[in-house]
PDB file of N, CA and C in Angstrom:
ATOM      1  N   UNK A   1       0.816  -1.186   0.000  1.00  0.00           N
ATOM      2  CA  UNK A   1       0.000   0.000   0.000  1.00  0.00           C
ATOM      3  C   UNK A   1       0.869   1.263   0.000  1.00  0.00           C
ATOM      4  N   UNK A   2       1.965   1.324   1.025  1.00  0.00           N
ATOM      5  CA  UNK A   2       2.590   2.492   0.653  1.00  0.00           C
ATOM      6  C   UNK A   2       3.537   2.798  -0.496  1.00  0.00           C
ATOM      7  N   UNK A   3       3.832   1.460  -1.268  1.00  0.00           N
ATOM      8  CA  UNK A   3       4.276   1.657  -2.905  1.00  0.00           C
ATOM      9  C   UNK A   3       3.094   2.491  -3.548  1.00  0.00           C
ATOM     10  N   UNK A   4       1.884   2.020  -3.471  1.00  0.00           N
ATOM     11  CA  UNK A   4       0.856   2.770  -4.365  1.00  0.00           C
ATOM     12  C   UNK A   4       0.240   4.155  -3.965  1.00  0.00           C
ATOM     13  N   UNK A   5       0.831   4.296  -2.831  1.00  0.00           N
ATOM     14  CA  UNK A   5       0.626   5.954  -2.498  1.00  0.00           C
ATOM     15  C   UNK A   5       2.266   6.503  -2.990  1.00  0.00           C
ATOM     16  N   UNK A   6       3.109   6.305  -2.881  1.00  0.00           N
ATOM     17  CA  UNK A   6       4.437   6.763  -3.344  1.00  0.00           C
ATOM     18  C   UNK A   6       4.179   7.080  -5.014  1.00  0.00           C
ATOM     19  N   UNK A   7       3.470   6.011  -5.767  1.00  0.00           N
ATOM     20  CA  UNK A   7       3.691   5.892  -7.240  1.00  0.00           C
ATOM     21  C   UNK A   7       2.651   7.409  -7.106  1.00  0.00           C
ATOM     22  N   UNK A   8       1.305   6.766  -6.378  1.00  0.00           N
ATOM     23  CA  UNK A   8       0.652   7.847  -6.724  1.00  0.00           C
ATOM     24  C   UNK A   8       1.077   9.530  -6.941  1.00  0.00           C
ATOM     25  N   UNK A   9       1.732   9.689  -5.897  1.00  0.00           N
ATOM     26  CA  UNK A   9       2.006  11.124  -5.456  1.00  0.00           C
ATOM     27  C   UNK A   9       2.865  11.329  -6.233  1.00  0.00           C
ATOM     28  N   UNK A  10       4.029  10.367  -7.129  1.00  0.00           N
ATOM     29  CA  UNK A  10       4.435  10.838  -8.303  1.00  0.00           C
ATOM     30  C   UNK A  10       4.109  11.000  -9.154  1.00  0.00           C
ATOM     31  N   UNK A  11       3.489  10.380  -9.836  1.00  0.00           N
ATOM     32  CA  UNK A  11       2.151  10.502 -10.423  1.00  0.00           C
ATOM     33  C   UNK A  11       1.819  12.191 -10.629  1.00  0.00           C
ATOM     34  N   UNK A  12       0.867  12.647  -9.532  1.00  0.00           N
ATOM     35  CA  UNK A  12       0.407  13.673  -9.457  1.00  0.00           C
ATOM     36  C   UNK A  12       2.001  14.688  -9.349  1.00  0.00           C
ATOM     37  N   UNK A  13       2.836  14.731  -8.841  1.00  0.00           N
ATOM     38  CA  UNK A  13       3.686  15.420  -9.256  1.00  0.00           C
ATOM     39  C   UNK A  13       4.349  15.555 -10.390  1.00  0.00           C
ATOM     40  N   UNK A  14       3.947  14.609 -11.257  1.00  0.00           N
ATOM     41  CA  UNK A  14       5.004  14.508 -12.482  1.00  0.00           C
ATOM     42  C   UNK A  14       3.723  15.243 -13.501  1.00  0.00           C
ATOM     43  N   UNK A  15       2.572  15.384 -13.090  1.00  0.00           N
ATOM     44  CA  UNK A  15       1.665  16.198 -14.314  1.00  0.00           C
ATOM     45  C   UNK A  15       1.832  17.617 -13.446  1.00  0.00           C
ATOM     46  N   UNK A  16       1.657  17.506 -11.918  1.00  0.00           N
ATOM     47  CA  UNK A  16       1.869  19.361 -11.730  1.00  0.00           C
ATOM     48  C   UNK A  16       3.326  19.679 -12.655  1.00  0.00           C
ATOM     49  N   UNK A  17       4.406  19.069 -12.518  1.00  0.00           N
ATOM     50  CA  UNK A  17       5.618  19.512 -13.293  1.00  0.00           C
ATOM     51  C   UNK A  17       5.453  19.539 -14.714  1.00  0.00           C
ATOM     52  N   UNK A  18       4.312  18.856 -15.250  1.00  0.00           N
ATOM     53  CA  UNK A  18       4.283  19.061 -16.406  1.00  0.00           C
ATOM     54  C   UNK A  18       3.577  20.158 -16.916  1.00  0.00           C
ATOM     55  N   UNK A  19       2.424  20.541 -16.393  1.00  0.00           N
ATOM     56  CA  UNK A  19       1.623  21.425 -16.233  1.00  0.00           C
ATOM     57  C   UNK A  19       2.239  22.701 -16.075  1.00  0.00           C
ATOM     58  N   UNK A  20       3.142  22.662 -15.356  1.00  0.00           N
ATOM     59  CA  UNK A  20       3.644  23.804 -14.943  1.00  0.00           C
ATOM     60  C   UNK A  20       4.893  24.391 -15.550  1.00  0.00           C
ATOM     61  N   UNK A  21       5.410  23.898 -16.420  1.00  0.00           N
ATOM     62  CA  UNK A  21       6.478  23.983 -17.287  1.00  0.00           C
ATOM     63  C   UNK A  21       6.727  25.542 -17.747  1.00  0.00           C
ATOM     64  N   UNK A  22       5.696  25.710 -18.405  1.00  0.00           N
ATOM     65  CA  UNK A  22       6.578  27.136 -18.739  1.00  0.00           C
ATOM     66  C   UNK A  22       6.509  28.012 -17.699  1.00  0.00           C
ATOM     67  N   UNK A  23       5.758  28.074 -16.276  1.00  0.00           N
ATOM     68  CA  UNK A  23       6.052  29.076 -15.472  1.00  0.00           C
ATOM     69  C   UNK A  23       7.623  28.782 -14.887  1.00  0.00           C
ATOM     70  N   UNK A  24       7.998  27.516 -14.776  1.00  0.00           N
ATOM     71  CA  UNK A  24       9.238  27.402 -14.511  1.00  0.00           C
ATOM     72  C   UNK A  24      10.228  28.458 -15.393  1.00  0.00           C
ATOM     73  N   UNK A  25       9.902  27.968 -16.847  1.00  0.00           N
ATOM     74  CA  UNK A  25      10.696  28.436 -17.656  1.00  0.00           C
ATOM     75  C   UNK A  25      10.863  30.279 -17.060  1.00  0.00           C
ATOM     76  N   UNK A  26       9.141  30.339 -17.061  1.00  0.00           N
ATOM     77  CA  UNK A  26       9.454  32.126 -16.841  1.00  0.00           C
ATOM     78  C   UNK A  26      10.491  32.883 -15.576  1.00  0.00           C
ATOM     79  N   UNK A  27      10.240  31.406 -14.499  1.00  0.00           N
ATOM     80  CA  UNK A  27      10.937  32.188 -13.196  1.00  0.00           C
ATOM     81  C   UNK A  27      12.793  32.299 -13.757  1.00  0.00           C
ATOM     82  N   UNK A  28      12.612  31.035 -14.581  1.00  0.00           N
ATOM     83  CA  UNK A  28      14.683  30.718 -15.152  1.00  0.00           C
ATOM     84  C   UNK A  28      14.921  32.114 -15.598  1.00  0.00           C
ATOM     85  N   UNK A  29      13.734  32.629 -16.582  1.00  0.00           N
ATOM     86  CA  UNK A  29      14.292  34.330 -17.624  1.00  0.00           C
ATOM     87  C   UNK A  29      13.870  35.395 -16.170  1.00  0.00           C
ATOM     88  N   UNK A  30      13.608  35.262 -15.140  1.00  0.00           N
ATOM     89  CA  UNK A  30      13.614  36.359 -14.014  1.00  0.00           C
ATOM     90  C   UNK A  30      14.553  36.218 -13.489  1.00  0.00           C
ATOM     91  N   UNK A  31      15.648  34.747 -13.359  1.00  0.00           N
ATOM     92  CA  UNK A  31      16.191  34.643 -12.259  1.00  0.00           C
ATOM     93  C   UNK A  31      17.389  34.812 -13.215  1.00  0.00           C
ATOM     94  N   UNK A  32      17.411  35.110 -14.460  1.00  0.00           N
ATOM     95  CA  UNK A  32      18.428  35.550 -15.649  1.00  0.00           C
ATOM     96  C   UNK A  32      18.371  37.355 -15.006  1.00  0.00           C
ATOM     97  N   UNK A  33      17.475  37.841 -15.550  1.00  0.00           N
ATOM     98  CA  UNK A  33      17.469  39.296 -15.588  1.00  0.00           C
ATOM     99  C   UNK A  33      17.926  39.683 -14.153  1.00  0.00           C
ATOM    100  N   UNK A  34      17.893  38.790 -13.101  1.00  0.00           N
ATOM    101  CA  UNK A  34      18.172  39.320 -12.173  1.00  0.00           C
ATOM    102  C   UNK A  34      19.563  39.032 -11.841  1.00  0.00           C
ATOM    103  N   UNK A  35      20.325  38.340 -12.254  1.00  0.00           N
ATOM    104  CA  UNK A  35      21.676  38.009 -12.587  1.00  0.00           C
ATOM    105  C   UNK A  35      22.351  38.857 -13.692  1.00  0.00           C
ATOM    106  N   UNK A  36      21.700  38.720 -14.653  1.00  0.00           N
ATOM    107  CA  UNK A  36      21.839  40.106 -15.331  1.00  0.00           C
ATOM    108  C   UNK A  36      22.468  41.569 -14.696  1.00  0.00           C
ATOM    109  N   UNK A  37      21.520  41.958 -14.439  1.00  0.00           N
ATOM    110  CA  UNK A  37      21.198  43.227 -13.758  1.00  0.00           C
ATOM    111  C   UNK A  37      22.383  43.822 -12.325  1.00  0.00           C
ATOM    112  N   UNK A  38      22.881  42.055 -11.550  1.00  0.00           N
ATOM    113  CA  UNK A  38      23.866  42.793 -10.849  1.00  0.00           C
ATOM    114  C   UNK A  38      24.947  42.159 -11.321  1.00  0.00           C
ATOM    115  N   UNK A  39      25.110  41.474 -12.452  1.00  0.00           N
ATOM    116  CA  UNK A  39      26.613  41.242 -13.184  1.00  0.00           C
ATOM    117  C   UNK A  39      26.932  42.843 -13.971  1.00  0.00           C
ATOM    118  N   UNK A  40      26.346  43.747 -14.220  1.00  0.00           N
ATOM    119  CA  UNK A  40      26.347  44.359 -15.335  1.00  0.00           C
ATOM    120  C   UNK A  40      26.492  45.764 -14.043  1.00  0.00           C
ATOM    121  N   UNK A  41      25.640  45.440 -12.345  1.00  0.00           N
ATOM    122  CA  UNK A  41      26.278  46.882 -11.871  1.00  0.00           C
ATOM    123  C   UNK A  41      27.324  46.863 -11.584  1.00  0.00           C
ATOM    124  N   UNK A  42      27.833  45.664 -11.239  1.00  0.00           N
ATOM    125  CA  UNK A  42      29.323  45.847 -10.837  1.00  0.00           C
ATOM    126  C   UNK A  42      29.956  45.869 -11.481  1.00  0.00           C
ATOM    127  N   UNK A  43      30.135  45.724 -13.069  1.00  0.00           N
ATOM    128  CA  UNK A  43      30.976  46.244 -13.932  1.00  0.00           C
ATOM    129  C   UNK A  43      30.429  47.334 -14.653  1.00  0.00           C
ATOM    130  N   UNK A  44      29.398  48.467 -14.086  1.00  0.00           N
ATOM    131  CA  UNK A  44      29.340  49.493 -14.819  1.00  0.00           C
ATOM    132  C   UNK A  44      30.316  50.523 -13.781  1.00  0.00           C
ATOM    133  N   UNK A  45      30.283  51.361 -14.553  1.00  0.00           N
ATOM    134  CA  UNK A  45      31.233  53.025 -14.015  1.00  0.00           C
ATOM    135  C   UNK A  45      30.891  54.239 -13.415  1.00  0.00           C
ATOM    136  N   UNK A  46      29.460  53.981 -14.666  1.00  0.00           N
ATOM    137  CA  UNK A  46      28.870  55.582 -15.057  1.00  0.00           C
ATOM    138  C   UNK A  46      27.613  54.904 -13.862  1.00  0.00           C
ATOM    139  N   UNK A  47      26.762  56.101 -13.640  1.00  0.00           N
ATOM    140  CA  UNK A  47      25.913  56.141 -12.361  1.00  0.00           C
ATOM    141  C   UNK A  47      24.666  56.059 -13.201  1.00  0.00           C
ATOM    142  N   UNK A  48      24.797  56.350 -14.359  1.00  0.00           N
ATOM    143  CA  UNK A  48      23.357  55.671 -15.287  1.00  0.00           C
ATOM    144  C   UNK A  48      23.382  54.767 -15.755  1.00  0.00           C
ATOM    145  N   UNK A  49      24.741  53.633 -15.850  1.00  0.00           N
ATOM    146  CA  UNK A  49      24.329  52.272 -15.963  1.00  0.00           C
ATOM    147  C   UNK A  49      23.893  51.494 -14.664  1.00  0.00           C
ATOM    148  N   UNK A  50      24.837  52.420 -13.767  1.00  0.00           N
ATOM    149  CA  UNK A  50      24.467  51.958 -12.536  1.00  0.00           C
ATOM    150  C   UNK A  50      23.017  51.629 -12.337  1.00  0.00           C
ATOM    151  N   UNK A  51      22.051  52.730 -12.522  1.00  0.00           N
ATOM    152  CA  UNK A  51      20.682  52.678 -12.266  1.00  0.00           C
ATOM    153  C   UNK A  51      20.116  52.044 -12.872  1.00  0.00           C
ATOM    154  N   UNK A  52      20.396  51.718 -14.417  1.00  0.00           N
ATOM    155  CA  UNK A  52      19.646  50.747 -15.664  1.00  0.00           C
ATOM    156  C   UNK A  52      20.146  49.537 -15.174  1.00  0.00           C
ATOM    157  N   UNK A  53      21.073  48.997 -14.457  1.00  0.00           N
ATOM    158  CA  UNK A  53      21.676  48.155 -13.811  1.00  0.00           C
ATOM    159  C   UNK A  53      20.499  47.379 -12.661  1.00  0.00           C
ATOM    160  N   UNK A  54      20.413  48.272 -11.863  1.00  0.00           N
ATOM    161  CA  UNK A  54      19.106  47.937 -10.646  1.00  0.00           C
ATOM    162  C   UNK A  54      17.753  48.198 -11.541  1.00  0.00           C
ATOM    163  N   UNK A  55      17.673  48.866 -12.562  1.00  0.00           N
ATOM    164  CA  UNK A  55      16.160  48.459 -12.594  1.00  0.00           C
ATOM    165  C   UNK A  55      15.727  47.372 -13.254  1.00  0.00           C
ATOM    166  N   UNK A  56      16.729  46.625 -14.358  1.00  0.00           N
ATOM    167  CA  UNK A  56      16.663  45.520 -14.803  1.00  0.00           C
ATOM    168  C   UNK A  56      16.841  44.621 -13.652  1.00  0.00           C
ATOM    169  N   UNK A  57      17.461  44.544 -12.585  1.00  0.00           N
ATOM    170  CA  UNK A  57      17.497  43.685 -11.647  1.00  0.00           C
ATOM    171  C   UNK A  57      16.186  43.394 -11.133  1.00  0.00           C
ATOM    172  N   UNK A  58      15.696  44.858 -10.406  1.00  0.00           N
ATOM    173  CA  UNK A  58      14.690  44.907  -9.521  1.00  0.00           C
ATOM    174  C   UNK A  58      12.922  44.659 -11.215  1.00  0.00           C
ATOM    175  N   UNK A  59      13.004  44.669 -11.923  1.00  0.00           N
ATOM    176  CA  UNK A  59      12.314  43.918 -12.850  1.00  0.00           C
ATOM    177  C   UNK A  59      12.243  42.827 -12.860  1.00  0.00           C
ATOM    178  N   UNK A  60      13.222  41.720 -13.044  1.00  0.00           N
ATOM    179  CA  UNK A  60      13.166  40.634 -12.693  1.00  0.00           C
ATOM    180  C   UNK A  60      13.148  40.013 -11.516  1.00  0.00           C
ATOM    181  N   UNK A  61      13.522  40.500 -10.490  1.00  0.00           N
ATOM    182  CA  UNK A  61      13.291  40.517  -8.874  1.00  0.00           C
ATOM    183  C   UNK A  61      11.478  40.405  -8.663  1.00  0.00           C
ATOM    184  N   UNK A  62      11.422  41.290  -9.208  1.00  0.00           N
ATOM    185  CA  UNK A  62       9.450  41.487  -8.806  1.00  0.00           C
ATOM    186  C   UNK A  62       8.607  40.156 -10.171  1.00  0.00           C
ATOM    187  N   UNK A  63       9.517  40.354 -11.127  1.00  0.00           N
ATOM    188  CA  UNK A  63       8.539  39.085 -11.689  1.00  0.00           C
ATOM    189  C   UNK A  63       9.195  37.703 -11.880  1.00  0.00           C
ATOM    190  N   UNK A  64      10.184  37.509 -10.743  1.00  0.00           N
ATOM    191  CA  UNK A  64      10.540  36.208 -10.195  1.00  0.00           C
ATOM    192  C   UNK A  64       9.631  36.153  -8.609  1.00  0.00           C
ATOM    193  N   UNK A  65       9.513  36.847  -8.125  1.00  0.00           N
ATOM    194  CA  UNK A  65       8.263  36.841  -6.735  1.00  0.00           C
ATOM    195  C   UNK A  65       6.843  36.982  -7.236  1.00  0.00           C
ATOM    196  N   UNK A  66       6.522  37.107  -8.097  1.00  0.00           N
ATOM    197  CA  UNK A  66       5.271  36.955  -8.946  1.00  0.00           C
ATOM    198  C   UNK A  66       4.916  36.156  -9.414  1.00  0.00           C
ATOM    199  N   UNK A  67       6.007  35.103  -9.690  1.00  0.00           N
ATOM    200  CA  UNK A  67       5.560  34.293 -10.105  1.00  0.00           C
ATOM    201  C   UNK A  67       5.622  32.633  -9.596  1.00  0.00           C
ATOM    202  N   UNK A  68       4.139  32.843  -8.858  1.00  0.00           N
ATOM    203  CA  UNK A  68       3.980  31.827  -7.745  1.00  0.00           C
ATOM    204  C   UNK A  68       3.773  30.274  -8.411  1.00  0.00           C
ATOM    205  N   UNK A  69       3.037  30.254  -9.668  1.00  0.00           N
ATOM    206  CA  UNK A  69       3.172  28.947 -10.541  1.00  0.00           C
ATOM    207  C   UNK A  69       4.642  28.081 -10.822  1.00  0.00           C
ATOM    208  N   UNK A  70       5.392  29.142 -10.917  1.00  0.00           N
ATOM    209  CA  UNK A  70       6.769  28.678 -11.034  1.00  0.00           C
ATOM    210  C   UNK A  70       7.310  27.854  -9.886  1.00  0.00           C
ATOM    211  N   UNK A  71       7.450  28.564  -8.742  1.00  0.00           N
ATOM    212  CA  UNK A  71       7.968  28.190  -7.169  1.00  0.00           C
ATOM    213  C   UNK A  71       6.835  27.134  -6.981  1.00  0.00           C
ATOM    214  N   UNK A  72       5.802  26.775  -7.203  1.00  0.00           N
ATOM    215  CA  UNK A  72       5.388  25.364  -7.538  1.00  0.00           C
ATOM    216  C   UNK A  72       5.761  24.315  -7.835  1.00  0.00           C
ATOM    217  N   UNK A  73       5.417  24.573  -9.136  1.00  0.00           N
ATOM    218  CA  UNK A  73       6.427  23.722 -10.129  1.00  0.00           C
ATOM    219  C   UNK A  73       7.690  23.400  -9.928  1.00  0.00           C
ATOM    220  N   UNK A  74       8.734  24.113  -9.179  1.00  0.00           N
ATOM    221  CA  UNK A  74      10.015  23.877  -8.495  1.00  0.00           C
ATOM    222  C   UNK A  74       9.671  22.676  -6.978  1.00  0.00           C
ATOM    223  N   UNK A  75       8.483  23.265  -6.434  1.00  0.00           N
ATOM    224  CA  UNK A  75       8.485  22.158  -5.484  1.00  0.00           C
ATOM    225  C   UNK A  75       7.987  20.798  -5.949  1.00  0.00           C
ATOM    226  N   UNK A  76       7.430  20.821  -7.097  1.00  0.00           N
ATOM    227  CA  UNK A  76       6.900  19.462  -7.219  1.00  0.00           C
ATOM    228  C   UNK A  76       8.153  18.801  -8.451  1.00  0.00           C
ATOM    229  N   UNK A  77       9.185  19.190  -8.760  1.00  0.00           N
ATOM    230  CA  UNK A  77      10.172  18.872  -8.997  1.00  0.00           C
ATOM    231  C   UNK A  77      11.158  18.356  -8.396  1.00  0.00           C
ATOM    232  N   UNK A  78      11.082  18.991  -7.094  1.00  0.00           N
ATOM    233  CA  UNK A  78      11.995  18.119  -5.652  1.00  0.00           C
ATOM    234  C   UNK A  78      11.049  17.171  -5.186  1.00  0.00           C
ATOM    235  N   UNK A  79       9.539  17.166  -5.166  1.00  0.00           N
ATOM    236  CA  UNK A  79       9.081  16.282  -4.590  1.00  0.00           C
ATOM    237  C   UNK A  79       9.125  14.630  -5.762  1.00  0.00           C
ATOM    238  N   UNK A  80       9.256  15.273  -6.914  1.00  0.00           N
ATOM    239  CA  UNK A  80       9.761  14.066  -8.280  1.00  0.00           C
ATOM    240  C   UNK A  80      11.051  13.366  -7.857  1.00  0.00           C
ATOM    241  N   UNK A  81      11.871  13.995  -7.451  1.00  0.00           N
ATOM    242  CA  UNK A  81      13.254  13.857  -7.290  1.00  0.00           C
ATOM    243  C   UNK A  81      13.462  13.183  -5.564  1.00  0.00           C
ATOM    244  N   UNK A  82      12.797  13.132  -5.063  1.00  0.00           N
ATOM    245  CA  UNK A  82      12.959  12.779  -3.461  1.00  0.00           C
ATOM    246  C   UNK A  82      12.064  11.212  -3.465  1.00  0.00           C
ATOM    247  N   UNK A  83      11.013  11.364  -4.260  1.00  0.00           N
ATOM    248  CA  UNK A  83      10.095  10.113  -4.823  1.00  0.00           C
ATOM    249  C   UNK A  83      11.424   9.037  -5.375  1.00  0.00           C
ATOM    250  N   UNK A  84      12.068   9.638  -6.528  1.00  0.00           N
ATOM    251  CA  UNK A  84      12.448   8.725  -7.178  1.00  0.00           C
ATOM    252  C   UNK A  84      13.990   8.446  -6.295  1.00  0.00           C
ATOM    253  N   UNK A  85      14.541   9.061  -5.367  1.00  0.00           N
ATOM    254  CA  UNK A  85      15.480   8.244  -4.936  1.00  0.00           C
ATOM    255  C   UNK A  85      14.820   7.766  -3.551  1.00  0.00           C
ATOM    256  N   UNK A  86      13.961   7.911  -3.382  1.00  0.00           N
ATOM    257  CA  UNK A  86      13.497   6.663  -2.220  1.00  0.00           C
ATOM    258  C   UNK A  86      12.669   5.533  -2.795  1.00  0.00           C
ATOM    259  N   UNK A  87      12.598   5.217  -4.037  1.00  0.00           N
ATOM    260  CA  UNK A  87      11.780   4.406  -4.998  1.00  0.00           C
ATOM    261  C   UNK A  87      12.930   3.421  -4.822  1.00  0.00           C
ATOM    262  N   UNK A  88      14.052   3.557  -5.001  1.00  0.00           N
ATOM    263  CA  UNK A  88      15.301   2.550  -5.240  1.00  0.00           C
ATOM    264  C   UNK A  88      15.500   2.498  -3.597  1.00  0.00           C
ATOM    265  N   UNK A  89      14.968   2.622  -2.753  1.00  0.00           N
ATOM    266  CA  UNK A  89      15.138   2.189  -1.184  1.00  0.00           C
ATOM    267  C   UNK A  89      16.525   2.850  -1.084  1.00  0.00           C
ATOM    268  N   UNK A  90      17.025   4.169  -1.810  1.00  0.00           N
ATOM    269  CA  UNK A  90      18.532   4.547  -1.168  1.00  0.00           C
ATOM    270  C   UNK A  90      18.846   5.527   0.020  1.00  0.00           C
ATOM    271  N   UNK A  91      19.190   5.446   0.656  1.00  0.00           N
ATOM    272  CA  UNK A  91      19.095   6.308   1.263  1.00  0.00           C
ATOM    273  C   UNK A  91      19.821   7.867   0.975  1.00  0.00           C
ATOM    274  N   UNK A  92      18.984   8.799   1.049  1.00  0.00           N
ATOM    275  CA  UNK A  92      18.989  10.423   0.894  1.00  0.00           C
ATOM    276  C   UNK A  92      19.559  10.975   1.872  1.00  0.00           C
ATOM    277  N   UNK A  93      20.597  11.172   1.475  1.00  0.00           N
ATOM    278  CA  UNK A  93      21.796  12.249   2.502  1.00  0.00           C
ATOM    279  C   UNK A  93      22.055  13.648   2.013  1.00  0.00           C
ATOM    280  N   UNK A  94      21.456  14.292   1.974  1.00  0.00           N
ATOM    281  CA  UNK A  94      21.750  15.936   1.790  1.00  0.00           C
ATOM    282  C   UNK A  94      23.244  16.466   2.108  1.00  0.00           C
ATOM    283  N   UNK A  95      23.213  16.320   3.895  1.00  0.00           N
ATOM    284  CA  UNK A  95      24.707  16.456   3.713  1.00  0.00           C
ATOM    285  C   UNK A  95      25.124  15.221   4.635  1.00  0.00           C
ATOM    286  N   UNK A  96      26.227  14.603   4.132  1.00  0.00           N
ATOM    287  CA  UNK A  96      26.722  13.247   4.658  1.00  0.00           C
ATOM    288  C   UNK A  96      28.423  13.871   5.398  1.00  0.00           C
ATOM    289  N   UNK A  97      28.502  12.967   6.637  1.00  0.00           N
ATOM    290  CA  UNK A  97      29.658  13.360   7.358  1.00  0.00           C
ATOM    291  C   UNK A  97      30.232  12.097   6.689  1.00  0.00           C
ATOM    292  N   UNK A  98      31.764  12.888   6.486  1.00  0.00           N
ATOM    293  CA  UNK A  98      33.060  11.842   6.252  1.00  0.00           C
ATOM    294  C   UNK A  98      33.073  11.164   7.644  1.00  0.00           C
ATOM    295  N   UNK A  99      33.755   9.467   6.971  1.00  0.00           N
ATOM    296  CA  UNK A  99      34.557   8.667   7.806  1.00  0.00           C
ATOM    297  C   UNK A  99      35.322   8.581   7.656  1.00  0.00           C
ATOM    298  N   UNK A 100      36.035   8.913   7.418  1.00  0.00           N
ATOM    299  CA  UNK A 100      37.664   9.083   6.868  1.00  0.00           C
ATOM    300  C   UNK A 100      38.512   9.417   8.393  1.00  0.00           C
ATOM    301  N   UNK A 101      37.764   9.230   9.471  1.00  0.00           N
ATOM    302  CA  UNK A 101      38.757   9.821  10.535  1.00  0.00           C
ATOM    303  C   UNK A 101      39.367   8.078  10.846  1.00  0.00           C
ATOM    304  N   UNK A 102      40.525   8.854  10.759  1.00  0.00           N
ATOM    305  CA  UNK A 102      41.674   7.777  11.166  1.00  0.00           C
ATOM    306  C   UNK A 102      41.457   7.108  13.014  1.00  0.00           C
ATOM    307  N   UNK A 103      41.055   8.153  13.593  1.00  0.00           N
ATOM    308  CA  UNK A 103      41.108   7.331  14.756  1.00  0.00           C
ATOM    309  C   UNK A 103      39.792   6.147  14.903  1.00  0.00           C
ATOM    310  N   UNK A 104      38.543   6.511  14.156  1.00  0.00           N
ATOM    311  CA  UNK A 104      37.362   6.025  14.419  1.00  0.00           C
ATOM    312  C   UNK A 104      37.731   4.818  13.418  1.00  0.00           C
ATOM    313  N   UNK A 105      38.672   4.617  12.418  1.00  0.00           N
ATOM    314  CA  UNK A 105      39.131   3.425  12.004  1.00  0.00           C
ATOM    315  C   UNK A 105      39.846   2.682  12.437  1.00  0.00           C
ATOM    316  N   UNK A 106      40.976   3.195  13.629  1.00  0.00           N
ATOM    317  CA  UNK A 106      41.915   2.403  14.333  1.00  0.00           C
ATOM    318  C   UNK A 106      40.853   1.999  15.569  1.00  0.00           C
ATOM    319  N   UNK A 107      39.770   2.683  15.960  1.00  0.00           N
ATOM    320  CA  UNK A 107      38.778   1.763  17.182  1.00  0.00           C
ATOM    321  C   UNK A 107      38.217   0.790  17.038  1.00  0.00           C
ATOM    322  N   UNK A 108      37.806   0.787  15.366  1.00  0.00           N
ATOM    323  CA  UNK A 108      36.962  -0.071  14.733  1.00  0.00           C
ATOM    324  C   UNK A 108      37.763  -1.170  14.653  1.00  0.00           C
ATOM    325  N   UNK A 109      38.840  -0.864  13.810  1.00  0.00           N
ATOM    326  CA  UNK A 109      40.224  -2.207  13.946  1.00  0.00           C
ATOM    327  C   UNK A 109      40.612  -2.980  14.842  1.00  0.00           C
ATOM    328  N   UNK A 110      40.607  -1.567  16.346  1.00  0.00           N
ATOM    329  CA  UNK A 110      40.952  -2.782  17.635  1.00  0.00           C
ATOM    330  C   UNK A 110      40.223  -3.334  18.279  1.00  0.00           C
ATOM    331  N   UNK A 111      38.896  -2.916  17.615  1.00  0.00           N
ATOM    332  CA  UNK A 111      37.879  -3.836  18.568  1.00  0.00           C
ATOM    333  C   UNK A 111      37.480  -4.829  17.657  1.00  0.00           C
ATOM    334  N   UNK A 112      37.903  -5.258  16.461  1.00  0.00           N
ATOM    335  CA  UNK A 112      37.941  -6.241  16.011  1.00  0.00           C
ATOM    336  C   UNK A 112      39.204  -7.249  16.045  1.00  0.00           C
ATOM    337  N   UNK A 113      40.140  -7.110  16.810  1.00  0.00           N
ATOM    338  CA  UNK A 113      41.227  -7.476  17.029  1.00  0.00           C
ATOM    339  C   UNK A 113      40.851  -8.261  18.612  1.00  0.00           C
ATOM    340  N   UNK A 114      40.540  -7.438  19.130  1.00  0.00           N
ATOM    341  CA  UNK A 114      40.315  -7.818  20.666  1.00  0.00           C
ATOM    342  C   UNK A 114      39.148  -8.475  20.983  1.00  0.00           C
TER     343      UNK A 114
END
C-alpha cells in the first residue's frame, strides 16, 4: 500500500511539473534578468548604468516573486526527485559526514582485534 501511495504522489507530481512547465521556464528568464542586472552593476562606471543596472534587476526581482506557478512547479520537482530516490530504497543524505577519521578506524580495527 505504501508503494501505491508513493507511485501515486508521483504521479500527481510529475503532471503538476508538467503542467507547470513554462512558469518554470518564466521564473529561469527572471532569475536571468536578475543576474543580469547585478553582473552588469558591478561592472558598470557611469551612475546611469548603474541605475539601468538595478532596474533591470529589480524587474526581474518582482517578476521572479510573482511568479507563484513557477515556485510550484520547483516544489513538485523536488518532490519528483525525493520520490524517485526513495523508490530505489537509497538512502537520501543531503549532507553526509566523512569517515575518513583515522582514529574512528583504528577503534573499529581494535575492537575487532580484541
Amino acid at each position: 500500500m505504501k508503494k501505491f501511495f508513493l507511485y501515486s504522489a508521483g504521479f500527481v507530481a510529475a503532471m503538476i511539473a508538467l503542467v507547470l512547465l513554462l512558469p518554470v521556464a518564466g521564473l529561469l528568464v527572471s532569475g536571468l534578468l536578475v543576474a543580469a542586472g547585478l553582473h552588469y552593476y558591478t561592472k558598470s562606471t557611469s551612475i546611469f548604468g548603474k541605475v539601468m543596472s538595478i532596474v533591470v534587476a529589480l524587474a526581474g526581482l518582482v517578476s521572479a516573486l510573482s511568479n507563484v506557478p513557477g515556485f510550484i512547479g520547483l516544489v513538485a520537482v523536488g518532490v519528483l526527485y525525493y520520490i524517485f530516490k526513495t523508490r530505489k530504497n537509497e538512502k537520501l543524505e543531503i549532507f553526509s559526514a566523512k569517515e575518513e577519521d583515522p582514529f574512528t578506524n583504528f577503534e573499529r580495527e581494535w575492537s575487532k582485534l580484541s
